[in-house]
N, C-alpha and C. Protein backbone atom coordinates (compact mmCIF):
# COMPACT_ATOMS: atom_id res chain seq x y z
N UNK A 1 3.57 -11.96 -12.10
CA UNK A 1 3.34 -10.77 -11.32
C UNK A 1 4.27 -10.79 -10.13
N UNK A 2 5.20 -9.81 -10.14
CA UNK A 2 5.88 -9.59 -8.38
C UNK A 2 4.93 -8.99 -7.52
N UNK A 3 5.71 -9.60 -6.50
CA UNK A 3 4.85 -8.19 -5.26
C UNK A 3 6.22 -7.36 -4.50
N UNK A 4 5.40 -6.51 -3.98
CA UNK A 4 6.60 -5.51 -3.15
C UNK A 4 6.19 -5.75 -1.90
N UNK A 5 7.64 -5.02 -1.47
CA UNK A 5 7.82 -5.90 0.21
C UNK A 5 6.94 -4.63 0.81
N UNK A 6 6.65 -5.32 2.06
CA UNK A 6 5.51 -4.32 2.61
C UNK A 6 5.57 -4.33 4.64
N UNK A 7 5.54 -3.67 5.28
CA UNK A 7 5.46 -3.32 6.42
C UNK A 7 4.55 -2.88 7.03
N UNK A 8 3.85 -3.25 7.87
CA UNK A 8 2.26 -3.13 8.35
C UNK A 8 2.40 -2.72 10.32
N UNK A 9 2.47 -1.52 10.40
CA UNK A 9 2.14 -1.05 11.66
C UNK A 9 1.22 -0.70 12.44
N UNK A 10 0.85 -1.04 13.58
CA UNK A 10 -0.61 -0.88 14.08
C UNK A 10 -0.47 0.06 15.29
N UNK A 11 -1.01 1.42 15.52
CA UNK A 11 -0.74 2.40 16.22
C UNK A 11 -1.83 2.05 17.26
N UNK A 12 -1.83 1.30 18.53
CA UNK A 12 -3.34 1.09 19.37
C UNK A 12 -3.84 2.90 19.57
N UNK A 13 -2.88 3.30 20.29
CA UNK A 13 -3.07 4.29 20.95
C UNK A 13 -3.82 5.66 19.69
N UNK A 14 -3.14 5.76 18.83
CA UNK A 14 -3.64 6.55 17.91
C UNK A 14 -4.79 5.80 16.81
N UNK A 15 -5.19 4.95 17.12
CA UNK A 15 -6.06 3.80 15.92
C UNK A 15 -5.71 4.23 14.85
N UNK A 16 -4.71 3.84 14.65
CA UNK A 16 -3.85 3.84 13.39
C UNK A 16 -3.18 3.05 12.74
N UNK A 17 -3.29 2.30 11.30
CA UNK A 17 -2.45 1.34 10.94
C UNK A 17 -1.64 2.04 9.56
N UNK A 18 -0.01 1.65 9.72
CA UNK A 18 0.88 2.50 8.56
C UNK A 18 0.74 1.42 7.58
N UNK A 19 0.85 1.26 6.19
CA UNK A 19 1.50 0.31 5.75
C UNK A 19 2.32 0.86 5.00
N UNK A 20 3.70 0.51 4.32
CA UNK A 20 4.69 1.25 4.08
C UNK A 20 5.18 -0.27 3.10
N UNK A 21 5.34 0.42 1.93
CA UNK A 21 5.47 -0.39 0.16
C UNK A 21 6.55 -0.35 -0.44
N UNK A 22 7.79 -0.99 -0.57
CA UNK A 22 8.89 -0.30 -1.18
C UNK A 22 8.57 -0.33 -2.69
N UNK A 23 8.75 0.42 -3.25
CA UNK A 23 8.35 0.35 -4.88
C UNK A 23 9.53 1.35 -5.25
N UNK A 24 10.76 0.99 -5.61
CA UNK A 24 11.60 1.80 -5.89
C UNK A 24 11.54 2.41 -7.51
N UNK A 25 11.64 3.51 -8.09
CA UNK A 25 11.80 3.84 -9.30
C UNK A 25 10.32 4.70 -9.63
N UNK A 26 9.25 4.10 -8.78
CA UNK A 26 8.05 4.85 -9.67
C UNK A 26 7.44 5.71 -8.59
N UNK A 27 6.75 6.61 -9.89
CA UNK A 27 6.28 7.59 -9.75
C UNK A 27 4.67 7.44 -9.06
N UNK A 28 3.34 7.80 -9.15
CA UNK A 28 1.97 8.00 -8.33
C UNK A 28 1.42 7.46 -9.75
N UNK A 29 1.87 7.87 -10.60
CA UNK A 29 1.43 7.74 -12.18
C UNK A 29 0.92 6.03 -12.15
N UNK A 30 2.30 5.75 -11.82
CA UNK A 30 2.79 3.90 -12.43
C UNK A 30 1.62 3.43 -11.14
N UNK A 31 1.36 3.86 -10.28
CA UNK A 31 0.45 3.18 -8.88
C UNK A 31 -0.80 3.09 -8.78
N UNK A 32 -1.28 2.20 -8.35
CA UNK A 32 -3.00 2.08 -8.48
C UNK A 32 -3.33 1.46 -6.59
N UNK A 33 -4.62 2.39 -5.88
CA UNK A 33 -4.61 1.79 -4.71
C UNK A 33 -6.02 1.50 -4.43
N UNK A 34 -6.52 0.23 -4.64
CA UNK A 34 -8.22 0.28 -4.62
C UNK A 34 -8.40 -0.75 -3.19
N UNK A 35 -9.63 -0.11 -2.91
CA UNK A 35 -9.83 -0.79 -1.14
C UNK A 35 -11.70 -1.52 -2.25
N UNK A 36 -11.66 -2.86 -1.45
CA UNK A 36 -12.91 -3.01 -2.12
C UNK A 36 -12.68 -4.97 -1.29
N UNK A 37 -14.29 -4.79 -0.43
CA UNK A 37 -14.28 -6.22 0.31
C UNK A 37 -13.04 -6.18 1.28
N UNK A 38 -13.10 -4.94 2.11
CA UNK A 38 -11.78 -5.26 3.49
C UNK A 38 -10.88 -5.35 3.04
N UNK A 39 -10.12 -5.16 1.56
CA UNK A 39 -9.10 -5.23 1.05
C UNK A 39 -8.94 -4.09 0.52
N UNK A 40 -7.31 -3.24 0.79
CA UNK A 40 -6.87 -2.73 0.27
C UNK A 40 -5.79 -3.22 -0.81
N UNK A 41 -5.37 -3.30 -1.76
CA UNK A 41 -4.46 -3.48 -3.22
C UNK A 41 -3.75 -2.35 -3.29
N UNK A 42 -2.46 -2.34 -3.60
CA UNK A 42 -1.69 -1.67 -3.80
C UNK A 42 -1.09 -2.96 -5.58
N UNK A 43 -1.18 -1.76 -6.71
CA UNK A 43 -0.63 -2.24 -7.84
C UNK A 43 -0.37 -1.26 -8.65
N UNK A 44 -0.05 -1.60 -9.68
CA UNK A 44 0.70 -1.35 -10.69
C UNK A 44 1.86 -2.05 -11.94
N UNK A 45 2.68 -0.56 -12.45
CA UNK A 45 3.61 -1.93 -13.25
C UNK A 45 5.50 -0.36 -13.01
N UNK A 46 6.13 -1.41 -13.02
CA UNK A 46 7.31 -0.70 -13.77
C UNK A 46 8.08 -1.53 -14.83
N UNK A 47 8.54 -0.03 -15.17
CA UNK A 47 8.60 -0.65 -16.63
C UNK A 47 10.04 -0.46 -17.15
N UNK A 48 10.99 -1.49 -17.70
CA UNK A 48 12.14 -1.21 -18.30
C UNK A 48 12.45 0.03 -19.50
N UNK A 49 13.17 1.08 -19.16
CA UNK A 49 13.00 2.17 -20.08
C UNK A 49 14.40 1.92 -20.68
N UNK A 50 14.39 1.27 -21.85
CA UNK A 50 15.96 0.37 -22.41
C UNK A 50 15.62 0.60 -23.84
N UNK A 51 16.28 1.17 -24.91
CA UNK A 51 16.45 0.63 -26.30
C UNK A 51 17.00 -0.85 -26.91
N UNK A 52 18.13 -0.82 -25.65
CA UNK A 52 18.97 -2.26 -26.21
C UNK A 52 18.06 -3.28 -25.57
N UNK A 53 18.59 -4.62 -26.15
CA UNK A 53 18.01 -5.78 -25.94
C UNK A 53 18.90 -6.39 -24.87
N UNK A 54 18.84 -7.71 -24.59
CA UNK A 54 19.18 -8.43 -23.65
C UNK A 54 20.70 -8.38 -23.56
N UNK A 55 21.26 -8.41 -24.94
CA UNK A 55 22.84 -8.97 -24.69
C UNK A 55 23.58 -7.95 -24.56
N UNK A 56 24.53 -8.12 -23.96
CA UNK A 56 25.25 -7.33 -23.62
C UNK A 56 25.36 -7.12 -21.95
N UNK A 57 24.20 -8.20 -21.59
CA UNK A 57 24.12 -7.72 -19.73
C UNK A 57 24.48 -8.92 -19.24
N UNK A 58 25.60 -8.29 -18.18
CA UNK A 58 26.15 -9.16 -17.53
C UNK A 58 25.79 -10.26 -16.24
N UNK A 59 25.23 -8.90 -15.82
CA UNK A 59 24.13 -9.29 -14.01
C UNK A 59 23.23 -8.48 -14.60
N UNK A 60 21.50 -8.90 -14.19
CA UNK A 60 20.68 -8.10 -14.23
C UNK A 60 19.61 -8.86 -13.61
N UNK A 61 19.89 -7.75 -12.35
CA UNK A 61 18.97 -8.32 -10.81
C UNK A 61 17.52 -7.52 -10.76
N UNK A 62 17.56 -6.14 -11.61
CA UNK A 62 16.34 -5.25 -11.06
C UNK A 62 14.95 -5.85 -12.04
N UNK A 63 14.09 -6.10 -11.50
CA UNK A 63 12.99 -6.63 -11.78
C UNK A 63 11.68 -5.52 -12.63
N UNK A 64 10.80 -5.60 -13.43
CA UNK A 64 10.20 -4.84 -13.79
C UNK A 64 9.06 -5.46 -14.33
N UNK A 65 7.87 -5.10 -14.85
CA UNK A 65 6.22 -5.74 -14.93
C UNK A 65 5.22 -5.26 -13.55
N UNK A 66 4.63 -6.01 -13.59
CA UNK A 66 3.31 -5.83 -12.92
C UNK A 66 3.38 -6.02 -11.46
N UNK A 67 3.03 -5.84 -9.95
CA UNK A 67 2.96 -6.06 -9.53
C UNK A 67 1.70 -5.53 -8.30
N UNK A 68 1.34 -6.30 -7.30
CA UNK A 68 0.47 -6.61 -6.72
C UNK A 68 0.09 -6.72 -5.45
N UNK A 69 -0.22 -6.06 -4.06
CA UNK A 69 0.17 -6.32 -2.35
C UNK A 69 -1.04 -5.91 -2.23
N UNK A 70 -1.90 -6.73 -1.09
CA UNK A 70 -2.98 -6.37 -0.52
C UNK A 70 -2.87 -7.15 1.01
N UNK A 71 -3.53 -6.10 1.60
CA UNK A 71 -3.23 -5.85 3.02
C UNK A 71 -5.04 -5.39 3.67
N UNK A 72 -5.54 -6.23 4.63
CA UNK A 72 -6.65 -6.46 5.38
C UNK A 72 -6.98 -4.93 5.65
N UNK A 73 -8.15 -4.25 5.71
CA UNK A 73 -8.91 -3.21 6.23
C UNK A 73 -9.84 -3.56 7.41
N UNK A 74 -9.98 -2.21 8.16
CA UNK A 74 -11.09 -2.48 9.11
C UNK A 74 -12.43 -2.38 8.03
N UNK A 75 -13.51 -3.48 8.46
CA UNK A 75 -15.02 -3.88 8.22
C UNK A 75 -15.51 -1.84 8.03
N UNK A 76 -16.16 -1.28 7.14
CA UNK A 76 -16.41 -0.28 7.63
C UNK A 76 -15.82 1.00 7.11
N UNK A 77 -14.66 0.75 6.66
CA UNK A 77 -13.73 2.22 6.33
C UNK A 77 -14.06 2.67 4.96
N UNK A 78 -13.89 4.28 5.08
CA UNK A 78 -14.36 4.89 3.72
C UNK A 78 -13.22 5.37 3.34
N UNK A 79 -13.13 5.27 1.80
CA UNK A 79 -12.06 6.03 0.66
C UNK A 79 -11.05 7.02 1.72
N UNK A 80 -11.75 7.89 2.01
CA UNK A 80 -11.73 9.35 2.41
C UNK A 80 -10.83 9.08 3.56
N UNK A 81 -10.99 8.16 4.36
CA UNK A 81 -10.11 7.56 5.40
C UNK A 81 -8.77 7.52 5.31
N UNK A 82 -8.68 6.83 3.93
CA UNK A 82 -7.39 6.23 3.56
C UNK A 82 -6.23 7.74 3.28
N UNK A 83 -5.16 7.50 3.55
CA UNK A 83 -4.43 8.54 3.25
C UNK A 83 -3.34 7.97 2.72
N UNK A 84 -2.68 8.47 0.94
CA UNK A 84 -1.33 7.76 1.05
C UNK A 84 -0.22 8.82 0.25
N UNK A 85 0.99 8.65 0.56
CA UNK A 85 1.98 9.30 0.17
C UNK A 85 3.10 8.72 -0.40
N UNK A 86 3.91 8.92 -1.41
CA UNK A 86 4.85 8.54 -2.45
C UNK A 86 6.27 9.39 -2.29
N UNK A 87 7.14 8.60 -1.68
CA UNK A 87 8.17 10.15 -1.72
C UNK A 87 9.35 8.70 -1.63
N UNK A 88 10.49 9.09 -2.54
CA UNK A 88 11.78 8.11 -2.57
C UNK A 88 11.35 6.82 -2.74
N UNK A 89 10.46 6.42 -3.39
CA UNK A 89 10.48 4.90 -3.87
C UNK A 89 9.84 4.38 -2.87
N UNK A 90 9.09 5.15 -1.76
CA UNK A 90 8.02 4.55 -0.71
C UNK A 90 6.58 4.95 -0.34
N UNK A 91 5.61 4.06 -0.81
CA UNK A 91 4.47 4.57 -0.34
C UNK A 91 4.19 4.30 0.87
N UNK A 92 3.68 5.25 1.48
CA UNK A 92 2.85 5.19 2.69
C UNK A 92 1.56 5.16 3.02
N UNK A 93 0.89 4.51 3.14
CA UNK A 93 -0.94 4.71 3.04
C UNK A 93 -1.05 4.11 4.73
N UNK A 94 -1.78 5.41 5.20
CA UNK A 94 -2.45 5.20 6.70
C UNK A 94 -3.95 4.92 6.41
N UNK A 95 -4.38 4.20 7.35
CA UNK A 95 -5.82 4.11 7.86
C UNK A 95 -6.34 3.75 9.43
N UNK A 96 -7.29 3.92 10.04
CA UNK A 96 -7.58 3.80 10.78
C UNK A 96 -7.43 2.41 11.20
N UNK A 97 -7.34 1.84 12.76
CA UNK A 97 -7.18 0.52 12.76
C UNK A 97 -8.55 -0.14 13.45
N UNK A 98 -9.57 0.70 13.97
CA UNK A 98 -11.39 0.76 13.80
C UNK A 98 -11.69 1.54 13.20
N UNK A 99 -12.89 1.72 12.89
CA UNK A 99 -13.62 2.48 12.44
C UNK A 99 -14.41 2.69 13.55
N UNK A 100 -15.07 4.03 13.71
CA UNK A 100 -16.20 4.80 14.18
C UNK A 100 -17.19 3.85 14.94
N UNK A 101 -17.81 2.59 14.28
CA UNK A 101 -18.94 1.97 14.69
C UNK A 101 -17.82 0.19 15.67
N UNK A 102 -16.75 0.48 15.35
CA UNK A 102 -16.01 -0.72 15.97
C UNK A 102 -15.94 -0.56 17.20
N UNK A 103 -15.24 1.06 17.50
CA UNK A 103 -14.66 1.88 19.08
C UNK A 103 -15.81 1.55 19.96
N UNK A 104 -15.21 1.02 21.27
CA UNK A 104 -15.82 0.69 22.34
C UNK A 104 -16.80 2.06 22.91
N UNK A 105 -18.17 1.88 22.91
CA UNK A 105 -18.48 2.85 23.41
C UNK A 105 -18.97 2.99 25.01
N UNK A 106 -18.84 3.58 25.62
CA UNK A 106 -19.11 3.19 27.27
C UNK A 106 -21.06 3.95 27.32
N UNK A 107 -21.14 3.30 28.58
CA UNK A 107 -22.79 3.28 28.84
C UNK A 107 -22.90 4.08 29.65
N UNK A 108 -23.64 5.30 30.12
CA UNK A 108 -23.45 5.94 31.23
C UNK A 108 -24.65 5.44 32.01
N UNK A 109 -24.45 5.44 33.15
CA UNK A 109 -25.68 5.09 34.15
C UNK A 109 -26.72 6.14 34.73
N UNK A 110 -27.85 6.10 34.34
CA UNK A 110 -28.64 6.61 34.58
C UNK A 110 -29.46 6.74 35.89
């Protein structure tokens, strides 16, 4: 199994975390993104679209099969949260970097 390289940004100010997937070649089709136990997964497969067989190749660096990236969630977050987008061989999936019941709430004095 490969994994894809991955970039993890944490927005304080907007409680926001980017993570950003290079997966060059595929489509939303080839992608699978399941959050389950504080884990989000990012997987799938790509796949060699070739009639010929091996010989004949001289260099052959681009990689293809299954692969696999999971990246920590806040305690708390729902599906609905998650947001992700596919455009040029990059996914983007945002989520919050608390959730609702994490955010500091202040006490007013009575």
């Amino acid at each position: 199994m490969r994994f894809s390289r991955v970039d993890v940004h944490e927005d304080k100010e907007k409680n926001l975390v980017t993570a950003t997937f290079e997966l060059p070649g595929l489509t939303k089709e080839n992608v699978n993104i399941d959050v389950q136990n504080n884990v989000l997964t990012v997987s799938g497969e790509s796949k060699f679209e070739s009639n010929s067989d091996d010989n004949g190749y001289v260099l052959r660096e681009r990689r293809f099969g299954r692969f696999s990236r999971s990246v920590p969630v806040p305690e708390g977050i729902q599906p609905e949260e998650i947001k992700a987008s596919l455009e040029n061989g990059v996914l983007t999936v945002t989520y919050p970097r608390q959730t609702a019941e994490q955010l500091p709430k202040r006490v007013t004095i009575s």
